[in-house]
Protein backbone atom coordinates (compact mmCIF):
# COMPACT_ATOMS: atom_id res chain seq x y z
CA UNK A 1 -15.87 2.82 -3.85
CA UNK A 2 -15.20 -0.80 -2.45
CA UNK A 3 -15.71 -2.95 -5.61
CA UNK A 4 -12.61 -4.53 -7.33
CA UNK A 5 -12.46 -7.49 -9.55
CA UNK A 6 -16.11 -8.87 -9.19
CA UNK A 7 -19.05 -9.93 -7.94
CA UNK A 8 -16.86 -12.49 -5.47
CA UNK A 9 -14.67 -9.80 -4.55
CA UNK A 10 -17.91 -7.22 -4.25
CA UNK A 11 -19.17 -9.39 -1.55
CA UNK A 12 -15.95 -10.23 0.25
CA UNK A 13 -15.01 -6.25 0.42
CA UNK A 14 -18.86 -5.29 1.63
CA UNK A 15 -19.00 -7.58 4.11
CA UNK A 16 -15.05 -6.69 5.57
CA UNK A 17 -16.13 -2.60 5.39
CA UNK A 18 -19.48 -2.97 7.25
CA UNK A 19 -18.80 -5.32 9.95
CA UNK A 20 -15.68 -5.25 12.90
CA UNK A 21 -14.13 -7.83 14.95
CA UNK A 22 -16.45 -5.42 17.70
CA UNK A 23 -16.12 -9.04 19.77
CA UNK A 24 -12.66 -10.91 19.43
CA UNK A 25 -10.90 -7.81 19.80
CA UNK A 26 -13.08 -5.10 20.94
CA UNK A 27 -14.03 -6.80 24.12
CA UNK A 28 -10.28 -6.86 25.39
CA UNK A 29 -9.67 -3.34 23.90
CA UNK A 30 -12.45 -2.26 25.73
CA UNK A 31 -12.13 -3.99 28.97
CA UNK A 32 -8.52 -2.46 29.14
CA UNK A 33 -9.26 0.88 28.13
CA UNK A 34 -12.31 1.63 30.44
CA UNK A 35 -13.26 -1.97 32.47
CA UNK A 36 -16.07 -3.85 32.86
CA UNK A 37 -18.57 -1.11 32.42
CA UNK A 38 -17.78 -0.67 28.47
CA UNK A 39 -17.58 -4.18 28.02
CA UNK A 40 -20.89 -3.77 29.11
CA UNK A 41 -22.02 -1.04 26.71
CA UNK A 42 -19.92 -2.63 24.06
CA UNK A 43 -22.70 -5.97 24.55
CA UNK A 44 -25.43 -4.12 23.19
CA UNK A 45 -23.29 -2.96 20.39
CA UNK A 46 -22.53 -6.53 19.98
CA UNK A 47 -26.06 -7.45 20.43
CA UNK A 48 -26.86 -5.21 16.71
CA UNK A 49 -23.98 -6.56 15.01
CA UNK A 50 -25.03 -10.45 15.84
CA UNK A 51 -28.65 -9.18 14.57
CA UNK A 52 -27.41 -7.60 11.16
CA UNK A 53 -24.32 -10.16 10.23
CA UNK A 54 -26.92 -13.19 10.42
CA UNK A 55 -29.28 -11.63 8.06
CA UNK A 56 -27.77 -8.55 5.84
CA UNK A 57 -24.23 -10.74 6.66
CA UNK A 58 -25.49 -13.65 5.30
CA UNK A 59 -27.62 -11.98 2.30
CA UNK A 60 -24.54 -10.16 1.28
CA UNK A 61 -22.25 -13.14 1.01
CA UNK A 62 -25.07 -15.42 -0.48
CA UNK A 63 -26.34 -13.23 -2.42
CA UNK A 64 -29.57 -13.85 -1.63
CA UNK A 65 -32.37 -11.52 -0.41
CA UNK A 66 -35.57 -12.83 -0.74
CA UNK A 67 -38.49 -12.93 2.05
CA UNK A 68 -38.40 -16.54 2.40
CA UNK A 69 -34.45 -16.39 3.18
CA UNK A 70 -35.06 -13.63 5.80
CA UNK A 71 -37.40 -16.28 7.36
CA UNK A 72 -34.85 -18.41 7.48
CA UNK A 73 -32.36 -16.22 8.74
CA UNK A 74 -34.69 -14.88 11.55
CA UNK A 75 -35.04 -18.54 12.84
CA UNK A 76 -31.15 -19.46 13.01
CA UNK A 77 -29.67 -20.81 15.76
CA UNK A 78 -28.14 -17.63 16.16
CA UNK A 79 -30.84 -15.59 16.40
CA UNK A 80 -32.87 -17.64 18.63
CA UNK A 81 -30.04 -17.40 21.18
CA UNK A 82 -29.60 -13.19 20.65
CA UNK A 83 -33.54 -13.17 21.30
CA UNK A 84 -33.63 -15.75 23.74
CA UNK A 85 -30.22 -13.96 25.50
CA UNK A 86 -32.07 -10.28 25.30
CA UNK A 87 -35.04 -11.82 27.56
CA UNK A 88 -33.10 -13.40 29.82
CA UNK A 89 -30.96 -10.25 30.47
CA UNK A 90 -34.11 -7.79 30.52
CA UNK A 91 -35.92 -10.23 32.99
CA UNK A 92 -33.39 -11.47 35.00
CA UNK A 93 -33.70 -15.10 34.34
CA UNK A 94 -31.43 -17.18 36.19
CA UNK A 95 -29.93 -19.91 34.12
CA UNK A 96 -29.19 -23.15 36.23
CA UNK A 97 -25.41 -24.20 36.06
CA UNK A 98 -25.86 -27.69 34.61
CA UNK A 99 -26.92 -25.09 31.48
CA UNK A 100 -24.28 -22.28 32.54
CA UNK A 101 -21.60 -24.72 32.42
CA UNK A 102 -21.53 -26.11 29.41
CA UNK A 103 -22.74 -22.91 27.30
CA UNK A 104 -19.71 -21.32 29.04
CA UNK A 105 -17.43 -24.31 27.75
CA UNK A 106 -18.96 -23.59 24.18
CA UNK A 107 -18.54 -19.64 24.24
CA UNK A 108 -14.82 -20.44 25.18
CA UNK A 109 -13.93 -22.16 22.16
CA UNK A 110 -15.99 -19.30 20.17
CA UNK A 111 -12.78 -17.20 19.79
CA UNK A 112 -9.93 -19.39 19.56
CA UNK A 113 -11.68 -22.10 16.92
CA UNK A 114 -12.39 -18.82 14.58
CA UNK A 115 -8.89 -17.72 15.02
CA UNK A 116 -7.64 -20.98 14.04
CA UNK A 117 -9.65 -20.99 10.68
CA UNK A 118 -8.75 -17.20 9.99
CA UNK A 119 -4.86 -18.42 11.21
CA UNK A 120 -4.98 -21.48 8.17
CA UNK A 121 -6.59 -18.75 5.44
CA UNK A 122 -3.92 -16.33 6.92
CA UNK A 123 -1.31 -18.43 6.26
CA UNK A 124 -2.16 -19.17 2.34
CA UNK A 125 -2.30 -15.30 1.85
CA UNK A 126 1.05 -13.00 1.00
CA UNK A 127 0.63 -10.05 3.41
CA UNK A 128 3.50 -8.29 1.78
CA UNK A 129 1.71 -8.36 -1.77
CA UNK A 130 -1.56 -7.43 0.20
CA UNK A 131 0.06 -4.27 1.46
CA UNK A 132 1.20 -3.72 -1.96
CA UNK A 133 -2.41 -3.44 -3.34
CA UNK A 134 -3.97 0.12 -3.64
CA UNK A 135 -7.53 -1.43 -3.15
CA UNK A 136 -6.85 -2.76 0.02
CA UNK A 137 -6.43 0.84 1.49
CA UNK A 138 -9.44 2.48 -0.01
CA UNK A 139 -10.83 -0.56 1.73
CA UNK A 140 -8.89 0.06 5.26
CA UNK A 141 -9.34 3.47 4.73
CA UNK A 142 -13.50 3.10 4.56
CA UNK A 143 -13.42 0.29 7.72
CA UNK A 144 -10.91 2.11 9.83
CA UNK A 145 -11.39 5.76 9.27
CA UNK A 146 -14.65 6.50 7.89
CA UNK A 147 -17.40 4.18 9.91
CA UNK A 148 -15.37 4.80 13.01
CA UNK A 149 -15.45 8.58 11.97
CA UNK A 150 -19.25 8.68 12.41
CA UNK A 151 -19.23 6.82 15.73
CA UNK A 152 -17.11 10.01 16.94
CA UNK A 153 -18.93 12.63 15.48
CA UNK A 154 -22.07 10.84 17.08
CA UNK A 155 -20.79 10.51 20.54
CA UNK A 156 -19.88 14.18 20.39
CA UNK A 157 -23.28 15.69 19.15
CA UNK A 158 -24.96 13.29 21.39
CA UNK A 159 -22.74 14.00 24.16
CA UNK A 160 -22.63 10.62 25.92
CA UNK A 161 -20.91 9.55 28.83
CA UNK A 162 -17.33 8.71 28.10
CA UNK A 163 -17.24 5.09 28.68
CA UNK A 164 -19.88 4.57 26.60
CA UNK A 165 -18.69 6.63 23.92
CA UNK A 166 -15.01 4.55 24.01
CA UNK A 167 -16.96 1.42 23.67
CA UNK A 168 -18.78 2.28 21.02
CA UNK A 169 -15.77 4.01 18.75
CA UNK A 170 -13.25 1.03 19.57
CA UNK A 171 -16.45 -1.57 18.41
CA UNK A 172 -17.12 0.56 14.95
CA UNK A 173 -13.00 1.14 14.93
CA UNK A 174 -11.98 -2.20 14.67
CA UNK A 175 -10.48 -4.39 11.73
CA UNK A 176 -12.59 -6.49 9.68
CA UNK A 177 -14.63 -9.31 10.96
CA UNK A 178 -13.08 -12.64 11.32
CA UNK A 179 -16.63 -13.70 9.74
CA UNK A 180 -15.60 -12.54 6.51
CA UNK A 181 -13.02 -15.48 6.05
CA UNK A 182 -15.72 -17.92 7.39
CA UNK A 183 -18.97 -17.08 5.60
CA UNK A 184 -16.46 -16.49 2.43
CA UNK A 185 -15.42 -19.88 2.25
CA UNK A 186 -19.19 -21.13 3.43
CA UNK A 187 -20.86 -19.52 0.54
CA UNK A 188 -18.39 -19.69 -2.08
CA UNK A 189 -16.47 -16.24 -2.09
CA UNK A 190 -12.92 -15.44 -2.38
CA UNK A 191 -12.01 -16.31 1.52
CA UNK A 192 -8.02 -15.78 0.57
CA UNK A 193 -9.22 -12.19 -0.30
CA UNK A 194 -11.40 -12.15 2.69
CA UNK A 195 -8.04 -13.40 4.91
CA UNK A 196 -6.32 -10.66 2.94
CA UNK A 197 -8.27 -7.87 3.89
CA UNK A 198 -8.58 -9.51 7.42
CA UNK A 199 -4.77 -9.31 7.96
CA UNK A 200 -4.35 -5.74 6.44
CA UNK A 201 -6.65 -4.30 8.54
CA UNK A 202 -5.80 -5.52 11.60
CA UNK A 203 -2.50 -4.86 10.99
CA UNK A 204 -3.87 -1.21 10.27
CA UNK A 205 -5.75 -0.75 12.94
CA UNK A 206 -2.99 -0.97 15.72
CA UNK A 207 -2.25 2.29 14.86
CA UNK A 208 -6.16 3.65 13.77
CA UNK A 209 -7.52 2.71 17.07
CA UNK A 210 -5.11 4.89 19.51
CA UNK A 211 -5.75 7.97 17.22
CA UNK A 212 -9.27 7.56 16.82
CA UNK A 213 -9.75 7.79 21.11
CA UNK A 214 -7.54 10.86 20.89
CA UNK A 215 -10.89 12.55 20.10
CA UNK A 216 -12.71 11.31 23.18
């Protein structure tokens, strides 16, 4: 339903419709919607999406899916710190603040630094044309409707508690993944596409989001 022009374009759009911005924006959404408690339920969603985008993420935009790349994948920097992060949390470990410190420093310029990249690929893209393009709202329609569609029915059959259930939908209801400009332009995909889709969709979802918690 998602593939365009080709196999650059395949990627770009697979990546955008699986994985949200569930961290540069959902954490704020969530934090003002129902506090500190769904940011906290929103970590674990987090948690899954830092697990999948380094491996299926990666495989997707590479191209690549072969057992000696999942190796690889599993022993990233990335993962490491998810693992190492999941102990830590589960047994309490305190971390001593000459380590805090500068970690904190580092997860500070997380956002803003990927920001600035998706700002520069922003800037090289027409938005007007981008709204102009039918594929870009079969796209939308698949990252902002659909996958946050499930999250709803889910909470509902499952009946979980509410703040939960917002943190969840607003993390599957977000716009595309910043990462889809970055790991475009790392492994040689269309990022002006990926900044494309990036802009139309968050755009989009100012007006997605708000409806989509109507059902909670």
């Amino acid at each position: 339903m998602y593939r365009n022009k080709g196999e650059k374009d395949h990627a770009v759009e697979k990546f955008a419709c699986v994985y949200s911005n569930c961290g540069f924006i959902g954490i704020p959404l969530v934090n003002g919607v129902v506090g500190p408690e769904g940011v906290f339920y929103l970590t674990a969603y987090i948690t899954m999406f830092n697990l999948l985008v380094w491996t299926h993420g990666i495989a997707v935009m590479s191209s690549t899916m072969t057992a000696a790349f999942m190796k690889k994948a599993l022993a990233s920097p990335a993962l490491i710190a998810v693992f190492a992060g999941f102990v830590f949390f589960i047994f309490n470990v305190p971390v001593p603040e000459f380590v805090q410190r500068p970690m904190s420093l580092l997860a500070g310029m997380n956002t803003p630094l990927a920001m600035i990249v998706a700002g520069i690929a922003l800037s090289k893209s027409d938005l007007l044309k981008t709204l102009k393009n039918a594929s870009v709202y079969k796209l939308c329609f698949l990252r902002l409707v659909l996958a946050p569609a499930f999250a709803v029915a889910a909470a509902v059959f499952l009946d979980i508690p509410t703040v939960a259930a917002v943190a969840v939908i607003i993390g599957a209801g977000c716009p595309a993944a910043a990462n889809v400009i970055l790991f475009a332009n790392r492994y040689g995909k269309d990022h002006a596409y990926g900044a494309e889709l990036f802009a139309a969709t968050t755009v989009l979802s100012m007006g997605t989001i708000p409806l989509l918690l109507m059902f909670i």
